[in-house]
N, C-alpha and C. Protein backbone atom coordinates (compact mmCIF):
# COMPACT_ATOMS: atom_id res chain seq x y z
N UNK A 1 0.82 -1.19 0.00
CA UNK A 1 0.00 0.00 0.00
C UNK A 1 0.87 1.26 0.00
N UNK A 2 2.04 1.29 0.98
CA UNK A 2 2.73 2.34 0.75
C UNK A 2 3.69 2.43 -0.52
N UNK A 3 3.85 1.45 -1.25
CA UNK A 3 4.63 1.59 -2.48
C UNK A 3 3.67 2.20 -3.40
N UNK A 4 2.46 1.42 -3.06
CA UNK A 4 1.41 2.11 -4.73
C UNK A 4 1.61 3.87 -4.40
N UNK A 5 1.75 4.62 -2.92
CA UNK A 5 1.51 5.74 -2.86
C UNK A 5 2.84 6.58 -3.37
N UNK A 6 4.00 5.44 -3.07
CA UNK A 6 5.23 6.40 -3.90
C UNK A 6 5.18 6.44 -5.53
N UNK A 7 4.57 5.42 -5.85
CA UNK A 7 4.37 5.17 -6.98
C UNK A 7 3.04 6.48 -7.84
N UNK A 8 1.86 6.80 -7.06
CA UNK A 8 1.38 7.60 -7.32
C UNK A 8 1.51 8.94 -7.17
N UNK A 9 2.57 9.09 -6.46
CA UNK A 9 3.02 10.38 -6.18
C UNK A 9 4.25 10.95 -7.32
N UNK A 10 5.04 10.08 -7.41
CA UNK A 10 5.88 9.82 -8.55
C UNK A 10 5.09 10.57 -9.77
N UNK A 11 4.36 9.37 -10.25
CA UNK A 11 3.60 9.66 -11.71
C UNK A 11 2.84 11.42 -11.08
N UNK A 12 2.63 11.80 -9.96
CA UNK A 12 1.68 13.13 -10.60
C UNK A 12 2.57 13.88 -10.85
N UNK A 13 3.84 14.08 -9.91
CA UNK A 13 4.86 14.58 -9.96
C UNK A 13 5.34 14.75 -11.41
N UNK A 14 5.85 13.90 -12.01
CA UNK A 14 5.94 13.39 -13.72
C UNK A 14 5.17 14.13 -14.36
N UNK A 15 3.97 13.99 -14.24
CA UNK A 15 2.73 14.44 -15.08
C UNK A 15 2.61 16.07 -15.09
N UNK A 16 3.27 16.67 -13.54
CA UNK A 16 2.65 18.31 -13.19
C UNK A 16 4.27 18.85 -13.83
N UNK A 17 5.33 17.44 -14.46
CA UNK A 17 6.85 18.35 -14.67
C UNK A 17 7.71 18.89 -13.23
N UNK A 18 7.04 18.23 -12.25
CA UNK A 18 7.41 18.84 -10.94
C UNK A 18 9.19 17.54 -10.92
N UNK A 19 9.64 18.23 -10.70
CA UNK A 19 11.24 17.41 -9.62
C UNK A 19 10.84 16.84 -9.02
N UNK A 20 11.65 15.58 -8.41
CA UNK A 20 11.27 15.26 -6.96
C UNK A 20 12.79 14.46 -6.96
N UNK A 21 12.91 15.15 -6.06
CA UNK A 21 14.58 14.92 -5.81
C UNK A 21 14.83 13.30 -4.81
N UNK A 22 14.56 12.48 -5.60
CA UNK A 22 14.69 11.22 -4.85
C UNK A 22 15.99 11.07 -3.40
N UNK A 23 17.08 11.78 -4.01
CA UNK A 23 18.07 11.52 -3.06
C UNK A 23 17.63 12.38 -1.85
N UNK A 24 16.99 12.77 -1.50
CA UNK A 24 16.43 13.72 -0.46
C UNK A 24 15.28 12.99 0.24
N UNK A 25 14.77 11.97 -0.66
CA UNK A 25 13.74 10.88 0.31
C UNK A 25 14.57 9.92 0.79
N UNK A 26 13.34 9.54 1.85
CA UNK A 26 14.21 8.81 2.67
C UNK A 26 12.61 7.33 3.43
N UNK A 27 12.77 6.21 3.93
CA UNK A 27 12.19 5.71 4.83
C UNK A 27 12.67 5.64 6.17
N UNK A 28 11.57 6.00 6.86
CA UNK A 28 12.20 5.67 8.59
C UNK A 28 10.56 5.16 9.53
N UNK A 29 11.21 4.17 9.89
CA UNK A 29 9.96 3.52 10.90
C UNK A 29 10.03 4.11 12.05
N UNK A 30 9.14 4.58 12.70
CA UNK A 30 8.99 4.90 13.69
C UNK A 30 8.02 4.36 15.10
N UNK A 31 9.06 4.11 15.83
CA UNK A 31 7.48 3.09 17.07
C UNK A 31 8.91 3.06 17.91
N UNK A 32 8.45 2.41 19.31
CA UNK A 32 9.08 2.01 20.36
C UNK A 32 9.39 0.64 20.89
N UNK A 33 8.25 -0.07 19.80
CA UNK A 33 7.86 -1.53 19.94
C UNK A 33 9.29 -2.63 19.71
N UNK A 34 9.38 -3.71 19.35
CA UNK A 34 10.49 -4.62 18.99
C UNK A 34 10.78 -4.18 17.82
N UNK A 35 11.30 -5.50 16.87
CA UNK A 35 12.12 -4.77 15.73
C UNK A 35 11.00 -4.63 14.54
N UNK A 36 11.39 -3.63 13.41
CA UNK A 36 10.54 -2.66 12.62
C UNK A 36 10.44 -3.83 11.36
N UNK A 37 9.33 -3.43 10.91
CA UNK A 37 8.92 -4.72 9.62
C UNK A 37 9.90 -3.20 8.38
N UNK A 38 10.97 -4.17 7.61
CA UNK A 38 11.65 -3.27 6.67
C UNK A 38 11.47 -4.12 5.48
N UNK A 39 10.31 -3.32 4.53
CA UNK A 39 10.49 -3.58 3.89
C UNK A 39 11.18 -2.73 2.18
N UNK A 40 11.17 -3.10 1.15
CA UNK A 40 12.22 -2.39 0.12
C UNK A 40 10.96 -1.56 -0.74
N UNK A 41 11.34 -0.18 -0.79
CA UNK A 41 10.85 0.70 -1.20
C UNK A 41 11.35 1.28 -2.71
N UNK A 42 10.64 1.39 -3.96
CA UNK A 42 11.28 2.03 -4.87
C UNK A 42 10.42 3.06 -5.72
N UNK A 43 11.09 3.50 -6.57
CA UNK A 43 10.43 4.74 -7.16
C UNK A 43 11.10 4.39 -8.20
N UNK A 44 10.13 4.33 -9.45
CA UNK A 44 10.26 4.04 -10.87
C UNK A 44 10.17 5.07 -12.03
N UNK A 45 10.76 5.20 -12.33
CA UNK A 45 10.64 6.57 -13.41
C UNK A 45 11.05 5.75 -14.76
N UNK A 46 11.05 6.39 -16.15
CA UNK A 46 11.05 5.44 -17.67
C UNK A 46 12.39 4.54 -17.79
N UNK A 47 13.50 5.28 -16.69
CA UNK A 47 14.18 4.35 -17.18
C UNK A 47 14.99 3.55 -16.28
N UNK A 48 14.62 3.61 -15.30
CA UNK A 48 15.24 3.08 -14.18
C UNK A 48 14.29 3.18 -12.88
N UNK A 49 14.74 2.48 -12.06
CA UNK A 49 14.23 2.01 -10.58
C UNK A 49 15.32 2.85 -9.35
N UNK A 50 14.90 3.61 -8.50
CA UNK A 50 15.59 3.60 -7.59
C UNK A 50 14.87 3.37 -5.97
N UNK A 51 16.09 2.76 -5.10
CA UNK A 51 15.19 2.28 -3.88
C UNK A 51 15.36 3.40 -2.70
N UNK A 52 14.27 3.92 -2.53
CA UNK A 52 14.42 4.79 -1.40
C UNK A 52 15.45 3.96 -0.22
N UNK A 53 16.06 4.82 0.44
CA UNK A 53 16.92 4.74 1.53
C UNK A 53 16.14 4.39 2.96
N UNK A 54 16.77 3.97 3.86
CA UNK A 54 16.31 3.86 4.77
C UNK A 54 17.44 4.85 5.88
N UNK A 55 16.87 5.27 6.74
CA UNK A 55 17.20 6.72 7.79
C UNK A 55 16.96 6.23 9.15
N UNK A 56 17.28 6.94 10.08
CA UNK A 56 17.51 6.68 11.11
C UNK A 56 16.70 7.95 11.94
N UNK A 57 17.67 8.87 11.16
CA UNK A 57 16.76 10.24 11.76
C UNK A 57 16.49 11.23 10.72
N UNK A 58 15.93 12.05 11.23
CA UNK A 58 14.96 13.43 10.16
C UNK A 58 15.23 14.54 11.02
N UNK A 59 16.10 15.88 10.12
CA UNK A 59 15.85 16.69 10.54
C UNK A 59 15.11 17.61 9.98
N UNK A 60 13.45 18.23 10.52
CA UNK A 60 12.50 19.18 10.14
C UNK A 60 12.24 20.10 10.84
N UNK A 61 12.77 21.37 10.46
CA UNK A 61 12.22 22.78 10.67
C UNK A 61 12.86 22.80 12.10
N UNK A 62 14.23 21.84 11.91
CA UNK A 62 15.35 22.24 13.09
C UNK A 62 15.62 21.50 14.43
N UNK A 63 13.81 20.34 13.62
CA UNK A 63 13.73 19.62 14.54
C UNK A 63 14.39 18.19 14.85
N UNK A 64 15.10 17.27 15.30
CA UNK A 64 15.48 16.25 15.22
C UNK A 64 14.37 15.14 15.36
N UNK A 65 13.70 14.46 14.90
CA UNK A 65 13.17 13.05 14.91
C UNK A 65 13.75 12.08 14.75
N UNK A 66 14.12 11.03 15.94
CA UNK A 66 14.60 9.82 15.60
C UNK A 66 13.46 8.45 15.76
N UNK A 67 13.91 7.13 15.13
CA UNK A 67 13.21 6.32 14.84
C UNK A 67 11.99 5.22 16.32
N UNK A 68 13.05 5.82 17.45
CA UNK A 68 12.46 5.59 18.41
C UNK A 68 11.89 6.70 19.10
N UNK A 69 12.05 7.93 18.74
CA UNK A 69 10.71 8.71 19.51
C UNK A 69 11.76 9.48 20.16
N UNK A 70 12.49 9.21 20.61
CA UNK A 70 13.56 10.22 22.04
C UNK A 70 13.52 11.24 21.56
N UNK A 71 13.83 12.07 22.70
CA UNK A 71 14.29 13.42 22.38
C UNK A 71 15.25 14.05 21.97
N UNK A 72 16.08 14.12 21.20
CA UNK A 72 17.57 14.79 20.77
C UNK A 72 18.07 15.92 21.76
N UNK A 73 18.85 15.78 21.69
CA UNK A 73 19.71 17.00 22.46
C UNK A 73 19.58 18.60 21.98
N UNK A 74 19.42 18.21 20.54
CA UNK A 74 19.28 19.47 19.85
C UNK A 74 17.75 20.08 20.24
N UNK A 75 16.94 19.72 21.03
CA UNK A 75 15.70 19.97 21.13
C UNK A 75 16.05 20.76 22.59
N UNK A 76 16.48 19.93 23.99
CA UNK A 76 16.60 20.81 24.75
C UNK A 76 17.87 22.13 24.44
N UNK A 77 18.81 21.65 23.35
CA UNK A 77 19.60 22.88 23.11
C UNK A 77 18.75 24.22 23.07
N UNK A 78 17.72 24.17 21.62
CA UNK A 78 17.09 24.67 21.10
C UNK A 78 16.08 25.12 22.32
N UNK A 79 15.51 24.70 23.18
CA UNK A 79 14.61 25.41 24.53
C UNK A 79 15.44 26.15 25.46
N UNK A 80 16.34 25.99 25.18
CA UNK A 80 18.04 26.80 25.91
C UNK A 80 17.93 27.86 25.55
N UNK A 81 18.26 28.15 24.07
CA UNK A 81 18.43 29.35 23.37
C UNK A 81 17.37 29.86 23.22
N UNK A 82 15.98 29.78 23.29
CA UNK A 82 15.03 30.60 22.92
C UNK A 82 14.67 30.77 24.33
N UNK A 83 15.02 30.50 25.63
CA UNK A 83 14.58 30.80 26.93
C UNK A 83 15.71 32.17 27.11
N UNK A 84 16.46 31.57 26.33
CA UNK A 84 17.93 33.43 26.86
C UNK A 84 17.35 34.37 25.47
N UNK A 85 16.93 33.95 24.74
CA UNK A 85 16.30 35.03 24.17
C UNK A 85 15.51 35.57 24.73
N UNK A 86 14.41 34.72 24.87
CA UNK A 86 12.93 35.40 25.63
C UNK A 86 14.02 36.12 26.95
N UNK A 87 14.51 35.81 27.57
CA UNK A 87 14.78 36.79 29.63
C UNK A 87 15.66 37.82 28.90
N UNK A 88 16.51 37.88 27.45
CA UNK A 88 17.24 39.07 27.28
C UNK A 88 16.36 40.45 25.96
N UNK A 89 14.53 39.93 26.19
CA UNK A 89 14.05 40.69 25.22
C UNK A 89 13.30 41.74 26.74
N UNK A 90 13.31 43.28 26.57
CA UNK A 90 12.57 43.52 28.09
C UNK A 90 11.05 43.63 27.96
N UNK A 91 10.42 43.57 28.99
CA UNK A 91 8.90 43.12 28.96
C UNK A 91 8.65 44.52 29.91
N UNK A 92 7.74 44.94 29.41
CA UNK A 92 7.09 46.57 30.53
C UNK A 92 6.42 45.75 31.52
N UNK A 93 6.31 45.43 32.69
CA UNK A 93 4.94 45.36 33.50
C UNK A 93 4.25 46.08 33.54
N UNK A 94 3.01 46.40 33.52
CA UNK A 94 1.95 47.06 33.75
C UNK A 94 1.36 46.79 35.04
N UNK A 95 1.26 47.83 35.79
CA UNK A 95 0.27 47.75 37.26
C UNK A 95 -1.62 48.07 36.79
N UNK A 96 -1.77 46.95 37.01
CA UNK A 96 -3.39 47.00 36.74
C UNK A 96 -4.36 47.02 37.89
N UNK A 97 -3.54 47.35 39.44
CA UNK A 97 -3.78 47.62 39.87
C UNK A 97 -4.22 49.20 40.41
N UNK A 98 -3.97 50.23 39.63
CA UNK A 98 -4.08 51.57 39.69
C UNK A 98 -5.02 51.74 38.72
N UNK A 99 -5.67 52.75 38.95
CA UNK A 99 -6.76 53.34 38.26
C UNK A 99 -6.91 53.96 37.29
N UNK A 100 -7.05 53.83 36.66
CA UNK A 100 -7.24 54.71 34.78
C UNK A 100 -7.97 55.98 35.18
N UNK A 101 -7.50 57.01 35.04
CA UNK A 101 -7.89 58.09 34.97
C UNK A 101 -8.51 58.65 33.85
């Protein structure tokens, strides 16, 4: 089922003239469970076959995802640096306790 969808994604891709930069795909199972059902993935174009890769981890929008779920380091890095941003941006308090005149 998931091959017919690389396979249909492929052909619209083809069809709209769109790229699709195969070396930039990738497979990665993801669960916590025992070991991962792997099976072989390909993408067919007129004149050749190529087999998607299999990955370990994904990095998106800075984020690290690995195949078991953990958290990367780069994630609490990343809550590091945007916590010394946020305490070095200054914030006015407002007393809403006083009366509007």
């Amino acid at each position: 089922m998931l091959q017919s969808g690389f396979s249909r994604l492929f052909d619209w891709t083809s069809k709209w003239l769109l790229m699709l930069s195969i070396i930039k795909c990738g497979i990665m199972t993801v669960g916590r469970g025992g070991s991962p059902l792997c099976y072989r993935y390909v993408v067919n174009d007129n004149t050749d076959s190529t087999e998607l890769q299999r990955c370990e981890k994904v990095k998106d929008l800075r984020i690290i995802i690995d195949s078991k779920l953990s958290f990367d380091k780069r994630i609490t890095d990343e809550i590091f640096t945007q916590k010394l941003i946020h305490d070095m941006v200054p914030i006015k308090d407002y007393d809403f306790t006083q009366n509007a005149s």
